[in-house]
N, C-alpha and C. Protein backbone atom coordinates (compact mmCIF):
# COMPACT_ATOMS: atom_id res chain seq x y z
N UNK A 1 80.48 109.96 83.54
CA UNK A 1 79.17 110.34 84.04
C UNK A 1 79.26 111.75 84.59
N UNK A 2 78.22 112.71 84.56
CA UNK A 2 78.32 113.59 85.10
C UNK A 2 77.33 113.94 85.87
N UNK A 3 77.40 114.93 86.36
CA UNK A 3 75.95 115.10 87.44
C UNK A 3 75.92 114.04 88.52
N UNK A 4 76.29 113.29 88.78
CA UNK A 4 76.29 111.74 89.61
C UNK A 4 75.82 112.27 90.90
N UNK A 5 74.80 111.77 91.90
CA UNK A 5 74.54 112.50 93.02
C UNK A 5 74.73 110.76 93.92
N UNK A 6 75.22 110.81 94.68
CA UNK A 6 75.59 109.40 95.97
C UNK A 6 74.83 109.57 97.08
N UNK A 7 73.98 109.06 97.54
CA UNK A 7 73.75 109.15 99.29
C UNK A 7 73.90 108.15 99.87
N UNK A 8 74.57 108.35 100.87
CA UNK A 8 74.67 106.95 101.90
C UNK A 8 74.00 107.68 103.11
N UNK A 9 73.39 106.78 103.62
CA UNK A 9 73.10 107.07 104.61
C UNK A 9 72.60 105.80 105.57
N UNK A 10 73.12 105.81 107.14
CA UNK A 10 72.99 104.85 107.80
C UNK A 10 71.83 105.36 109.24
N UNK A 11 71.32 104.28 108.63
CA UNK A 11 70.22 103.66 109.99
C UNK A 11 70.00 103.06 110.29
N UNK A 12 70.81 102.91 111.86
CA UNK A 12 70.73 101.63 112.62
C UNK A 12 72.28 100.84 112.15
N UNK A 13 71.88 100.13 111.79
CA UNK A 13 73.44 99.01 110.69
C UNK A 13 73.50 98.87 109.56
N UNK A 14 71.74 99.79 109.09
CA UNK A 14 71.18 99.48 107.72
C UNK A 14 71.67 100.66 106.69
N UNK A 15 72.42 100.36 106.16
CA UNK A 15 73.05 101.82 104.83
C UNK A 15 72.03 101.26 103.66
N UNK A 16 71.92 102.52 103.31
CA UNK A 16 71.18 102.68 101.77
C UNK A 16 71.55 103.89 101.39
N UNK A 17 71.47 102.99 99.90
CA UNK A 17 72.73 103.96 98.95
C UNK A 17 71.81 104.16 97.81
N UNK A 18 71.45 105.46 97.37
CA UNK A 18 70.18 106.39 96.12
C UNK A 18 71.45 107.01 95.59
N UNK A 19 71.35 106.43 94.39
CA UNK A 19 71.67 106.64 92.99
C UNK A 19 70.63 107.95 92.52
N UNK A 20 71.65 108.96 92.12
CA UNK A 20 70.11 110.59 91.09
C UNK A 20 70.52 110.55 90.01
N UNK A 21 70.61 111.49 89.20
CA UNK A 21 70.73 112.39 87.71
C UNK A 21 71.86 111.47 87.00
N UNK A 22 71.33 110.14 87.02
CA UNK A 22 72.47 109.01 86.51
C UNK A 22 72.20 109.09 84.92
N UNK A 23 73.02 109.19 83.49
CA UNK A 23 72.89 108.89 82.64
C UNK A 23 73.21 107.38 81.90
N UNK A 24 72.19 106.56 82.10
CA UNK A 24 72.39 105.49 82.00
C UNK A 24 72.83 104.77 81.05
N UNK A 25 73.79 104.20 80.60
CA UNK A 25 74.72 104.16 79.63
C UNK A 25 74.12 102.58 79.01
N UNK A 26 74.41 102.40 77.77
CA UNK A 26 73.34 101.50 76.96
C UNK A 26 74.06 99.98 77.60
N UNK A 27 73.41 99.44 78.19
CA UNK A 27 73.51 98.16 78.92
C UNK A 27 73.62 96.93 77.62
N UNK A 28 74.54 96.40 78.60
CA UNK A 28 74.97 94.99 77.78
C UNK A 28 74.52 93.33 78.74
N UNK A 29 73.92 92.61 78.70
CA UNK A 29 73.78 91.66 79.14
C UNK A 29 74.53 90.55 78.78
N UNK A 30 75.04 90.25 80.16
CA UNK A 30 76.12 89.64 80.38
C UNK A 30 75.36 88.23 81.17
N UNK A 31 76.40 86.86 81.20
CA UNK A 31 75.44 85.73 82.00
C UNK A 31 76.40 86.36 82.99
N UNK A 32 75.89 85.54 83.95
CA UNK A 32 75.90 86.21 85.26
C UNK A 32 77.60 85.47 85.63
N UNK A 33 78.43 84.43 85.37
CA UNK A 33 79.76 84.42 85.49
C UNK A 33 80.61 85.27 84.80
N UNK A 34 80.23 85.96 83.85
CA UNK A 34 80.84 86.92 82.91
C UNK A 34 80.76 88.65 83.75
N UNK A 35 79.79 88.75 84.07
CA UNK A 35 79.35 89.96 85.01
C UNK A 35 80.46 89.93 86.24
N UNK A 36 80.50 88.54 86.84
CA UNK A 36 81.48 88.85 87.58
C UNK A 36 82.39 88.64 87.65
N UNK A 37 82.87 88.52 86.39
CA UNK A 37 84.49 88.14 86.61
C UNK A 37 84.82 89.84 86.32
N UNK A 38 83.70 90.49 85.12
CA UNK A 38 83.89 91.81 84.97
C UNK A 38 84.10 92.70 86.23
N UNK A 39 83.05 92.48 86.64
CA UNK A 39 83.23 93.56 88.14
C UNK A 39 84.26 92.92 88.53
N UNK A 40 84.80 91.58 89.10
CA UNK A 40 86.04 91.67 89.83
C UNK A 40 87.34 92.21 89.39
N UNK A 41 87.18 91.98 87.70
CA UNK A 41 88.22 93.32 86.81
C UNK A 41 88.29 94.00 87.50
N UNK A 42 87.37 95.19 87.48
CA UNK A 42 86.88 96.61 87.68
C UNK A 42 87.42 96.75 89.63
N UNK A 43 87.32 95.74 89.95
CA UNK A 43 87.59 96.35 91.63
C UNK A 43 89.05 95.49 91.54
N UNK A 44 90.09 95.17 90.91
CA UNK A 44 91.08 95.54 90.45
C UNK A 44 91.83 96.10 90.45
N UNK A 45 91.44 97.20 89.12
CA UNK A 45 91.73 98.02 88.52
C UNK A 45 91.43 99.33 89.97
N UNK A 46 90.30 99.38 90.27
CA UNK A 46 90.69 100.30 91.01
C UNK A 46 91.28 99.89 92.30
N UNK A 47 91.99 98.86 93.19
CA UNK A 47 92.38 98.77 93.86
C UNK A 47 93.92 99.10 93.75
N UNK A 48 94.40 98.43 92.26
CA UNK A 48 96.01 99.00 91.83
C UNK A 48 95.15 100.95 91.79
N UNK A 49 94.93 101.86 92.03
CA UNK A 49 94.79 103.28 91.83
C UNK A 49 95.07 103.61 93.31
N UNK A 50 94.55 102.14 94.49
CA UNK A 50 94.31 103.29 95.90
C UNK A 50 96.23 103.45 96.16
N UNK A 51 96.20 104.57 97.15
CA UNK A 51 97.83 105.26 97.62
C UNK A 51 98.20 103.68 98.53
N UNK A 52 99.39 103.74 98.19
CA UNK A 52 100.25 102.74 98.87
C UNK A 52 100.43 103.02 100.51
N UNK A 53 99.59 103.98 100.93
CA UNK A 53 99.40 103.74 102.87
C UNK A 53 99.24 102.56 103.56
N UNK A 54 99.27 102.44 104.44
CA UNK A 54 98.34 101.18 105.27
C UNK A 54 97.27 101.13 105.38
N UNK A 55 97.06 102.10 105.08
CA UNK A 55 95.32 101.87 104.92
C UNK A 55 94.84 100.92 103.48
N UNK A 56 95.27 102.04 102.85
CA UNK A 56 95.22 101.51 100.75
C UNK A 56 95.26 100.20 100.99
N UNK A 57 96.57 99.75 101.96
CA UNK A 57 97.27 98.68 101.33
C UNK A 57 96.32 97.64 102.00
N UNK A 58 95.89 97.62 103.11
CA UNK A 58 95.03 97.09 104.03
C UNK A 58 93.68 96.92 102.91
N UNK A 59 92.79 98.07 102.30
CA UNK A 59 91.83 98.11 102.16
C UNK A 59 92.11 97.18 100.86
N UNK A 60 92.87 97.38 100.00
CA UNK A 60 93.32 96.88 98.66
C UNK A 60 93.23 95.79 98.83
N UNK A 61 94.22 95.40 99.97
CA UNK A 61 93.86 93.49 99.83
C UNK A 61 92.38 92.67 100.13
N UNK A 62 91.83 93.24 101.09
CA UNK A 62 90.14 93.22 101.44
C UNK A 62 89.90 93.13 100.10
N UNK A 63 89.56 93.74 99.55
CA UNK A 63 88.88 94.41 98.30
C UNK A 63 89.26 93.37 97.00
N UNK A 64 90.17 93.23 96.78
CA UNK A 64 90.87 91.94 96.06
C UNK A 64 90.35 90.97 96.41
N UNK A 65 90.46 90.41 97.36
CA UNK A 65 89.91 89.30 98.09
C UNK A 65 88.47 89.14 97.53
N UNK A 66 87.71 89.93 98.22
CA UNK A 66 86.49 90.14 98.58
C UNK A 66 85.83 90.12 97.32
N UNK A 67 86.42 91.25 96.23
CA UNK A 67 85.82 91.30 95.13
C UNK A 67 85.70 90.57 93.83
N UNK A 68 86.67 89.74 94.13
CA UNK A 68 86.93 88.81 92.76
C UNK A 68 86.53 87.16 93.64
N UNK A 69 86.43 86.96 94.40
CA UNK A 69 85.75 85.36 95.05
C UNK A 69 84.43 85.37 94.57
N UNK A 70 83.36 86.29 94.44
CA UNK A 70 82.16 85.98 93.89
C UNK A 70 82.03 85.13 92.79
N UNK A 71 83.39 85.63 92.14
CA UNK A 71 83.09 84.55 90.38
C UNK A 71 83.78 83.60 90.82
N UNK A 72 84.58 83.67 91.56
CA UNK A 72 84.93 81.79 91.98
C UNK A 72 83.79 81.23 93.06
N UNK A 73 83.36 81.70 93.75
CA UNK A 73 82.50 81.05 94.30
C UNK A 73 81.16 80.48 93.76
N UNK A 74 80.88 81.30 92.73
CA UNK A 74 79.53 80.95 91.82
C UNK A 74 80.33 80.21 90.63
N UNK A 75 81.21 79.73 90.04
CA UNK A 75 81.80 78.91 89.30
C UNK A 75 81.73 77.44 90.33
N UNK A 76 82.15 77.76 91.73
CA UNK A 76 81.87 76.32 92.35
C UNK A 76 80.16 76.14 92.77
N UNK A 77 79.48 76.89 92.71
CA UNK A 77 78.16 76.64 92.82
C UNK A 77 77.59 75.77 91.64
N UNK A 78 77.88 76.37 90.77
CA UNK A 78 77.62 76.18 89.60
C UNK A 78 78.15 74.08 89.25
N UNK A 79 79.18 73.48 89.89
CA UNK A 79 79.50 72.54 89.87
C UNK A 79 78.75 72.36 91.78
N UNK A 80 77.75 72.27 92.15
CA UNK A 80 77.71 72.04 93.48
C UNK A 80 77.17 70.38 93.03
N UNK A 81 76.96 69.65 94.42
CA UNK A 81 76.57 68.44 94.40
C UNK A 81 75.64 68.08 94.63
N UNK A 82 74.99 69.11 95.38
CA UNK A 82 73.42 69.12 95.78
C UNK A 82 72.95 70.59 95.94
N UNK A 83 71.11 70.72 95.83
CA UNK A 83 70.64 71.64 96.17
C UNK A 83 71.18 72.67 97.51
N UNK A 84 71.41 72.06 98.40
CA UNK A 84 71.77 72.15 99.77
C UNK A 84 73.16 73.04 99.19
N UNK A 85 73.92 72.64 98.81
CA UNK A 85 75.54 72.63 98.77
C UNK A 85 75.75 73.47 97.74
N UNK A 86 74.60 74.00 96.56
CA UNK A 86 74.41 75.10 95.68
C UNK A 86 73.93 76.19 96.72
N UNK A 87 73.27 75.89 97.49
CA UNK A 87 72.64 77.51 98.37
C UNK A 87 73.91 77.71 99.38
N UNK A 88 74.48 76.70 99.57
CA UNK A 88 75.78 76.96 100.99
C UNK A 88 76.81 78.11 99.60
N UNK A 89 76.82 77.75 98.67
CA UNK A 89 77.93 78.23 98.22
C UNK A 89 76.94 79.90 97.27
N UNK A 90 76.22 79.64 97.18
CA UNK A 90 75.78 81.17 96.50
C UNK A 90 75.65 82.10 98.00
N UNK A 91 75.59 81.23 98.96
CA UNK A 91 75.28 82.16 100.42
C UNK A 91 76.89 83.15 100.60
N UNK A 92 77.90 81.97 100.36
CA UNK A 92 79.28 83.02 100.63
C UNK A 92 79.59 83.60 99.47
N UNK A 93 79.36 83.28 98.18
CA UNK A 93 79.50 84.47 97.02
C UNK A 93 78.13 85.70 97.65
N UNK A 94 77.36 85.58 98.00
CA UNK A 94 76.35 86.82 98.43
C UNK A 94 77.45 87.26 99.87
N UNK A 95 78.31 86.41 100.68
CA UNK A 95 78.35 87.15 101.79
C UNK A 95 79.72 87.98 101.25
N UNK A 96 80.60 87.72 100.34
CA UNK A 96 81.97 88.25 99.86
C UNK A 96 81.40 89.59 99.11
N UNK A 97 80.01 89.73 98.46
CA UNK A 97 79.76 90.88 97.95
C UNK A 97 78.99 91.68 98.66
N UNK A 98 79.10 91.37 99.94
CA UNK A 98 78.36 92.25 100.44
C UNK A 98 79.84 92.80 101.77
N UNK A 99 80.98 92.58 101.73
CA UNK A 99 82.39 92.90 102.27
C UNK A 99 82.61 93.68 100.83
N UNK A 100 82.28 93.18 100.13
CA UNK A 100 82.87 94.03 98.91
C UNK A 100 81.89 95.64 99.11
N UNK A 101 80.79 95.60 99.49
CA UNK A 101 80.26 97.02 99.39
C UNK A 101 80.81 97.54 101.02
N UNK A 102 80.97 96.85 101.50
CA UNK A 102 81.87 97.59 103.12
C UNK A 102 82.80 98.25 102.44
N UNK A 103 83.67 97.86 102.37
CA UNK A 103 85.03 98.53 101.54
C UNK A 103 85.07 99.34 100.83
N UNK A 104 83.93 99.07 99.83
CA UNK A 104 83.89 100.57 98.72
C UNK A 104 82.88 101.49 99.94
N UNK A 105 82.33 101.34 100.78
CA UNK A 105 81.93 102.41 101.04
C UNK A 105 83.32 102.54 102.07
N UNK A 106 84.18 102.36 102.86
CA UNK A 106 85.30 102.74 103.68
C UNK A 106 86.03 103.39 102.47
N UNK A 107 86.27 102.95 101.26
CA UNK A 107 87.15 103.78 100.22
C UNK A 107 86.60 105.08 100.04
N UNK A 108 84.99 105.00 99.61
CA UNK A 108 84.48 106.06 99.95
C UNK A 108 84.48 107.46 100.52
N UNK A 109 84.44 107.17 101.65
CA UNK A 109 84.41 107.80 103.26
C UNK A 109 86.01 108.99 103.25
N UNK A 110 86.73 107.70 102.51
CA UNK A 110 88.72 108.40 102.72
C UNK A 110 88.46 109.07 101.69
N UNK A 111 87.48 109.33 101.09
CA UNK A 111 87.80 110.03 99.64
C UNK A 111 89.12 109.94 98.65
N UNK A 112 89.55 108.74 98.82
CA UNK A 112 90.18 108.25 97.64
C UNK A 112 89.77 108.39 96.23
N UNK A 113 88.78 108.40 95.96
CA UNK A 113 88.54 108.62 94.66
C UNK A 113 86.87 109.26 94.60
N UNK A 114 86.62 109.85 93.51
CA UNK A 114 85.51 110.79 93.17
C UNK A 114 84.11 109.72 93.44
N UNK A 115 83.25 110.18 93.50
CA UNK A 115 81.67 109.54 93.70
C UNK A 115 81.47 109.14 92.24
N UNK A 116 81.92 109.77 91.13
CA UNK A 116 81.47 109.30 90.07
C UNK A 116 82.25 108.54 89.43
N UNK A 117 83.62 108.43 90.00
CA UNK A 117 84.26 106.80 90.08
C UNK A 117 83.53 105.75 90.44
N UNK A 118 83.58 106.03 91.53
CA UNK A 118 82.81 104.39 92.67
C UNK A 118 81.92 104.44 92.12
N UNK A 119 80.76 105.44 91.73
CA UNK A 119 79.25 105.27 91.16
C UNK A 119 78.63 103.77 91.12
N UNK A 120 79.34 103.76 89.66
CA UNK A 120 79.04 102.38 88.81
C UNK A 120 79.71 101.51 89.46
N UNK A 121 80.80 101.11 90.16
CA UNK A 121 81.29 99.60 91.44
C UNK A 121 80.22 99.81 91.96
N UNK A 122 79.84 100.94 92.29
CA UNK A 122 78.65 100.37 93.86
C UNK A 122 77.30 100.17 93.43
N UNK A 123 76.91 100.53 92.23
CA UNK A 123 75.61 100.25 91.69
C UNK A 123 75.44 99.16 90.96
N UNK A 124 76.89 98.19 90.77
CA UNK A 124 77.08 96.78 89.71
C UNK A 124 76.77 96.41 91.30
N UNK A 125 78.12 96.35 92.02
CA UNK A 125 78.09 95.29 93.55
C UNK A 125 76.47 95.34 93.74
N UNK A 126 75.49 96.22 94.26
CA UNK A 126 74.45 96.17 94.71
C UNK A 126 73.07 95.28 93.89
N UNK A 127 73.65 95.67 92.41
CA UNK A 127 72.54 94.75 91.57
C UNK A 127 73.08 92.89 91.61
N UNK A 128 74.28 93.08 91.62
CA UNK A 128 74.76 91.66 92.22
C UNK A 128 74.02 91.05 93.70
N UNK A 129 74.36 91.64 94.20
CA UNK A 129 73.40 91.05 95.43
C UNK A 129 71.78 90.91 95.49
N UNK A 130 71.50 92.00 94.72
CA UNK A 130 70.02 91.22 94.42
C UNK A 130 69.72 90.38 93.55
N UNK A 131 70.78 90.07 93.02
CA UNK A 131 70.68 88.69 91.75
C UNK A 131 71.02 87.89 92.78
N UNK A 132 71.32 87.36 93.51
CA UNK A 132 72.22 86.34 94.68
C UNK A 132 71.24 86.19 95.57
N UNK A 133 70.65 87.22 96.26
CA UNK A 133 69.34 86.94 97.28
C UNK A 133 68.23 86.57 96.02
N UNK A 134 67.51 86.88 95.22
CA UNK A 134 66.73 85.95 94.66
C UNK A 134 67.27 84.52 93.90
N UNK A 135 68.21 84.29 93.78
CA UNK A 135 69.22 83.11 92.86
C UNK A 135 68.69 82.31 94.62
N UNK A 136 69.39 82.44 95.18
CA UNK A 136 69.27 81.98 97.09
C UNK A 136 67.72 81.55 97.65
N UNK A 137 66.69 82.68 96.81
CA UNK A 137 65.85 82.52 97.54
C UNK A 137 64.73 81.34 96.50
N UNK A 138 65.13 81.50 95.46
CA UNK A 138 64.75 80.72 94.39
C UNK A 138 65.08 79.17 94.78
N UNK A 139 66.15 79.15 94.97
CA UNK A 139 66.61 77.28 95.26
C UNK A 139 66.49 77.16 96.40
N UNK A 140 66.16 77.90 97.64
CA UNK A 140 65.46 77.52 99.15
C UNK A 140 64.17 77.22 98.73
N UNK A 141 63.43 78.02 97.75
CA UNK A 141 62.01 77.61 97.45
C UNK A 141 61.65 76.24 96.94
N UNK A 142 62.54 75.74 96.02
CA UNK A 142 62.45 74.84 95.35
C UNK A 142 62.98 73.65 96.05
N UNK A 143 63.72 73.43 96.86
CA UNK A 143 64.22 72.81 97.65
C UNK A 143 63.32 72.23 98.57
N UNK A 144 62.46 73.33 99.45
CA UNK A 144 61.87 73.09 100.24
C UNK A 144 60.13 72.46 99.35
N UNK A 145 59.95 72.32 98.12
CA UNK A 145 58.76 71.89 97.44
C UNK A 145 59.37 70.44 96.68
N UNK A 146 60.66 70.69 97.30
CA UNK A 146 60.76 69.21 97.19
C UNK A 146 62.05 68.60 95.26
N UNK A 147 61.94 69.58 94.96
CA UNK A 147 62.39 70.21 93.41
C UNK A 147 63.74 69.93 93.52
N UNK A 148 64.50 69.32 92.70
CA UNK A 148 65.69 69.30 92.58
C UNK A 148 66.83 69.91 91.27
């Protein structure tokens, strides 16, 4: 990518992150366990890149953690036992990807790697979470109308 422009900016506790002059590269649709086993590839791959400090090594394991439980956690959603026990478990795959964008923005910050590295991690992580808050808000709806 070139041209890539990042803003973070925090207000209050609230960060928001504007994506600019992105060339948007021809999209592939993926089901949504495939998406994340991809991204948890991808935060991986760049976690074997961060420097072997205490920090790296600290942030690396977070990041591991953090970034690859979404597709196990929505693989056990996916087998849940009840409505109830499908939203408990898409709630901690939404709360592991949202530690996952802490981290890439702390990787960030150290300038470990270029903006137009992270770009695309932080613009997959973020469309993930809005698939997860409506997936969440979808089966609270239905739940509560009684829908199973």
């Amino acid at each position: 990518m070139s041209n890539v422009d990042l803003e973070i900016s925090n207000k209050g506790n609230k960060f928001t992150i504007k994506y600019s002059n992105m060339n948007p590269e021809k999209a592939t649709k993926y089901d949504l366990e495939e998406r994340l086993v991809e991204f948890g590839s991808r935060v991986i791959n760049l976690v074997e890149s961060l420097p072997g400090t205490t920090a790296g090594k600290h942030l690396g394991g977070q990041l591991v953690r953090s970034g690859t439980a979404p597709a196990l956690n929505y693989g056990e959603a996916q087998a849940a036992e009840s409505r109830p026990d499908f939203i408990h478990k898409m709630k901690i795959a939404l709360k592991e990807l949202r530690e996952t964008l802490v981290n890439l923005k702390f990787i960030l910050k150290r300038n470990y790697f270029s903006k137009e590295r992270l770009l695309p991690l932080l613009k997959e992580n973020d469309e993930l979470i809005a698939i997860f808050i409506k997936s969440i808000s979808t089966a609270q709806e239905n739940l509560a109308k009684g829908n199973k």
